[in-house]
C-alpha atoms as a PDB file:
ATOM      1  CA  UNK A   1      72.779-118.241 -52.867  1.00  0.00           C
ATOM      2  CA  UNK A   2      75.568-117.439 -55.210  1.00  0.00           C
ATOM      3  CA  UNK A   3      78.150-116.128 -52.379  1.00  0.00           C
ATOM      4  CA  UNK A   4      77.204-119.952 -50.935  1.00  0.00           C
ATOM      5  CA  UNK A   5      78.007-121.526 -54.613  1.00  0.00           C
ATOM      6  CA  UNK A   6      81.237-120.152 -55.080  1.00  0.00           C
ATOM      7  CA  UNK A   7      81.958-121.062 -51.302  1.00  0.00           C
ATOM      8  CA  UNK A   8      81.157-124.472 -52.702  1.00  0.00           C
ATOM      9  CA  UNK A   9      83.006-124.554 -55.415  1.00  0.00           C
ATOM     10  CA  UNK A  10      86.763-123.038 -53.916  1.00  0.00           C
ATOM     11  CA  UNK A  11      86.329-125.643 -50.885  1.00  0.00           C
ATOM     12  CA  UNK A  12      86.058-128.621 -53.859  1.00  0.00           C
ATOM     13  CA  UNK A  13      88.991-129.269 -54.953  1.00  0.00           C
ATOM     14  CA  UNK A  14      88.571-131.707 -58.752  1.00  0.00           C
ATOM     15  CA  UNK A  15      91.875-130.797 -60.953  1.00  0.00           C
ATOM     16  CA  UNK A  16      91.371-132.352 -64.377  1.00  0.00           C
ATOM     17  CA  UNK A  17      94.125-134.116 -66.002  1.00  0.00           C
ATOM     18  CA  UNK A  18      96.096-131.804 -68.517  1.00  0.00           C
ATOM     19  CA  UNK A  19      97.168-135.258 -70.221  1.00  0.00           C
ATOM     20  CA  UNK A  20      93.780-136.727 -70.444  1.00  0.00           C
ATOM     21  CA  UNK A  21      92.463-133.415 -71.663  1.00  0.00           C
ATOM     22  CA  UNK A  22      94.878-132.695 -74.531  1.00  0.00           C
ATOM     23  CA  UNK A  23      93.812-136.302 -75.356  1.00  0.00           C
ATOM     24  CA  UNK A  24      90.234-135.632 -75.458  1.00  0.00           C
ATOM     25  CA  UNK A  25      89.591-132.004 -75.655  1.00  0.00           C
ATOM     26  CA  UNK A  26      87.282-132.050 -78.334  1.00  0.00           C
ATOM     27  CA  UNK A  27      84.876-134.337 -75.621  1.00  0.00           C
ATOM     28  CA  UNK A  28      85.499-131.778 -73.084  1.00  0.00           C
ATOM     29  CA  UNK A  29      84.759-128.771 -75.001  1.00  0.00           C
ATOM     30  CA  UNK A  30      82.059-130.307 -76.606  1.00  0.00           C
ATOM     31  CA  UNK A  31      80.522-131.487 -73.233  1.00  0.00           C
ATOM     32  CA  UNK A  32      80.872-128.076 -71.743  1.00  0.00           C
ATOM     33  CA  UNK A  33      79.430-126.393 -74.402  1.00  0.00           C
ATOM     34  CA  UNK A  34      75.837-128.622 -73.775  1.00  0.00           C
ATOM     35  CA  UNK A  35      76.344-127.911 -70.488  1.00  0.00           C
ATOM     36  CA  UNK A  36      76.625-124.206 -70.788  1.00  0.00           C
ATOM     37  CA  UNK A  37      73.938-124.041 -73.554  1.00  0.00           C
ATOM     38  CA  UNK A  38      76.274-123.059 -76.448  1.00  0.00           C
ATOM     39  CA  UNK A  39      77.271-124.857 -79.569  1.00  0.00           C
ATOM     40  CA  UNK A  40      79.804-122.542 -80.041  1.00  0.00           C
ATOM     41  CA  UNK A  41      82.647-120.842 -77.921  1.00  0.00           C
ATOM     42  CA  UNK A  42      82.448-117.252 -79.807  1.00  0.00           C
ATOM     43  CA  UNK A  43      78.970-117.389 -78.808  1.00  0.00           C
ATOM     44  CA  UNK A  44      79.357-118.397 -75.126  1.00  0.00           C
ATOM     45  CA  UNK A  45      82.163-115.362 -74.738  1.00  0.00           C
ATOM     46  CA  UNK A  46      79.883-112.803 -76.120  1.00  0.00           C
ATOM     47  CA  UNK A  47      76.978-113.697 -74.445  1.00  0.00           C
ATOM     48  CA  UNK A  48      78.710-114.378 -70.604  1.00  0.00           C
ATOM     49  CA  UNK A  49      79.947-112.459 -68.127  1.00  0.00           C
ATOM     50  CA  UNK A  50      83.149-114.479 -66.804  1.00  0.00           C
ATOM     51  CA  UNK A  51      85.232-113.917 -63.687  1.00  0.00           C
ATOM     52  CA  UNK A  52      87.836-116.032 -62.082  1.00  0.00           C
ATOM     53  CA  UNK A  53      87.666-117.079 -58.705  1.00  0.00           C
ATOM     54  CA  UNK A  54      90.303-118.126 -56.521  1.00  0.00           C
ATOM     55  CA  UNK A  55      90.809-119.026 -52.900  1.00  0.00           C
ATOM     56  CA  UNK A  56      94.410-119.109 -51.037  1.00  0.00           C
ATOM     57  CA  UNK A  57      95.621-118.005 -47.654  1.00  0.00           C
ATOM     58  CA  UNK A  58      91.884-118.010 -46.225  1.00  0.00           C
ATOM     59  CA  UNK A  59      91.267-114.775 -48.758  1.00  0.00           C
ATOM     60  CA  UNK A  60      88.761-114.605 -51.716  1.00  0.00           C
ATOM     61  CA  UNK A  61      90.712-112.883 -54.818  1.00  0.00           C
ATOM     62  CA  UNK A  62      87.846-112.233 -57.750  1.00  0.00           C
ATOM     63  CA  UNK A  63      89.446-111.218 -61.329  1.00  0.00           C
ATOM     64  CA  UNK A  64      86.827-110.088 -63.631  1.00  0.00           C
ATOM     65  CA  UNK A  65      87.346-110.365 -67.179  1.00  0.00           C
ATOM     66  CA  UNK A  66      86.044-108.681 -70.926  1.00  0.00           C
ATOM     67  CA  UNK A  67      85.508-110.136 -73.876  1.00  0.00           C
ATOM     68  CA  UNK A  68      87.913-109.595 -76.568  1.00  0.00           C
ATOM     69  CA  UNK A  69      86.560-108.720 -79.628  1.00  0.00           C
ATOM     70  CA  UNK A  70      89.316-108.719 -81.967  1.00  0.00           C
ATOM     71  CA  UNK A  71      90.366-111.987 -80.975  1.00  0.00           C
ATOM     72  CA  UNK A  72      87.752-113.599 -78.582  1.00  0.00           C
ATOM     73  CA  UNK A  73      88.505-115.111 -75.653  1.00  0.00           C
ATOM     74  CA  UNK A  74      88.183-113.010 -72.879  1.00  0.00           C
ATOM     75  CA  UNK A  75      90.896-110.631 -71.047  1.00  0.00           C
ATOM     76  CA  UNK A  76      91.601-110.294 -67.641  1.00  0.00           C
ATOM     77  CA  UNK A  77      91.234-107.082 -65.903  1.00  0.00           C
ATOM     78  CA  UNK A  78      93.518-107.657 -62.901  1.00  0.00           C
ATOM     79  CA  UNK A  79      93.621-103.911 -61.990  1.00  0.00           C
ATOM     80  CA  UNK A  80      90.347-104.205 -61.404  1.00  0.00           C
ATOM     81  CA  UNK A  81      90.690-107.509 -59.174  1.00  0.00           C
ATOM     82  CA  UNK A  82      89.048-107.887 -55.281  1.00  0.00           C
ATOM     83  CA  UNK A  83      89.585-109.400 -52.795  1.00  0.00           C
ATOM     84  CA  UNK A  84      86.993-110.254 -49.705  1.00  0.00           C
ATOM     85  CA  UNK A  85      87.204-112.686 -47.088  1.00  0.00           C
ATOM     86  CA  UNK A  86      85.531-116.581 -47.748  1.00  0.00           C
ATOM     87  CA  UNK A  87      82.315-116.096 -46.225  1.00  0.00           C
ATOM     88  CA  UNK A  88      78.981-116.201 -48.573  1.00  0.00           C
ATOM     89  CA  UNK A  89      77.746-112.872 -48.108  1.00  0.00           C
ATOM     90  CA  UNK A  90      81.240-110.957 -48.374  1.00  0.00           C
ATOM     91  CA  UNK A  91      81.765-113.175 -51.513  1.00  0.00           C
ATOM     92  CA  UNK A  92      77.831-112.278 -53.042  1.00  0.00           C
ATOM     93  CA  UNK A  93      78.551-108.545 -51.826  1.00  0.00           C
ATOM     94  CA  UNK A  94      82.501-108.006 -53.859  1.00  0.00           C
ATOM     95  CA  UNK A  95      80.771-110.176 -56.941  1.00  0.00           C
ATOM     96  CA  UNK A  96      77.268-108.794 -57.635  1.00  0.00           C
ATOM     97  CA  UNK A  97      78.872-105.345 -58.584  1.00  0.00           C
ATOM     98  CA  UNK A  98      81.056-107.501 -61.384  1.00  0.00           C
ATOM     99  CA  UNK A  99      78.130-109.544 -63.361  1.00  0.00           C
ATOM    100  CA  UNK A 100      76.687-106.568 -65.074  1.00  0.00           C
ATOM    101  CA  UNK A 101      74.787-108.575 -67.058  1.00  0.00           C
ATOM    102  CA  UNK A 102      71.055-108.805 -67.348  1.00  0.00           C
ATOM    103  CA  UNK A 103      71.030-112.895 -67.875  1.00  0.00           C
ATOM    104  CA  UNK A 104      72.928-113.167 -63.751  1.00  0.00           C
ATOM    105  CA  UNK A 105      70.480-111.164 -62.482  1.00  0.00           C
ATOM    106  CA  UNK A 106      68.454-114.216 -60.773  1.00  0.00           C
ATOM    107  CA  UNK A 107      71.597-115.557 -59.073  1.00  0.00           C
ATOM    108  CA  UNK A 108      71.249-112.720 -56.850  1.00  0.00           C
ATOM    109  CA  UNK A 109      68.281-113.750 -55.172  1.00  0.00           C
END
């Protein structure tokens, strides 16, 4: 299920206008935040377990990232980065190992 998802999601491409945005972030934020289940970002980052994603040349490159407590936000830890090939079950095996956290746990089903 969640090697499928994130198949999903790198063969969609949606790029969001950095104009628009800057117009309206407060909208955006605000609407991501409901979304998410937050009413606050320092919340969301301490509470989620974040990775980025990203698909080019036919190869599945996963970053994870830490939250940073002294300034919040989170940090990426590219010398940890993988790297798998963009099939579900190579994408659920190299990114199960990088949600440690209790609250991902039924993704994996």
């Amino acid at each position: 299920m969640l090697g499928e998802l994130v198949l999903t999601i790198t063969n969609t491409t949606k790029f969001i206008d950095l104009k628009e945005w800057a117009k309206d972030h407060d909208s955006y934020s605000k609407a991501f935040l409901s979304f998410a289940g937050y009413k606050n970002f320092r919340r969301l980052e301490k509470e989620t377990a974040c990775v980025i994603i990203k698909l080019a040349n036919n190869v599945i490159t996963i970053t994870p990232t830490e939250y940073d407590r002294k300034d919040g936000g989170f940090s990426h830890l590219v010398d940890k980065e993988v790297t798998c090939s963009p099939d579900a079950e190579s994408i659920y095996e190299h990114l199960i190992p990088l949600l440690k956290r209790s609250n991902y746990e039924h993704l994996a089903s």
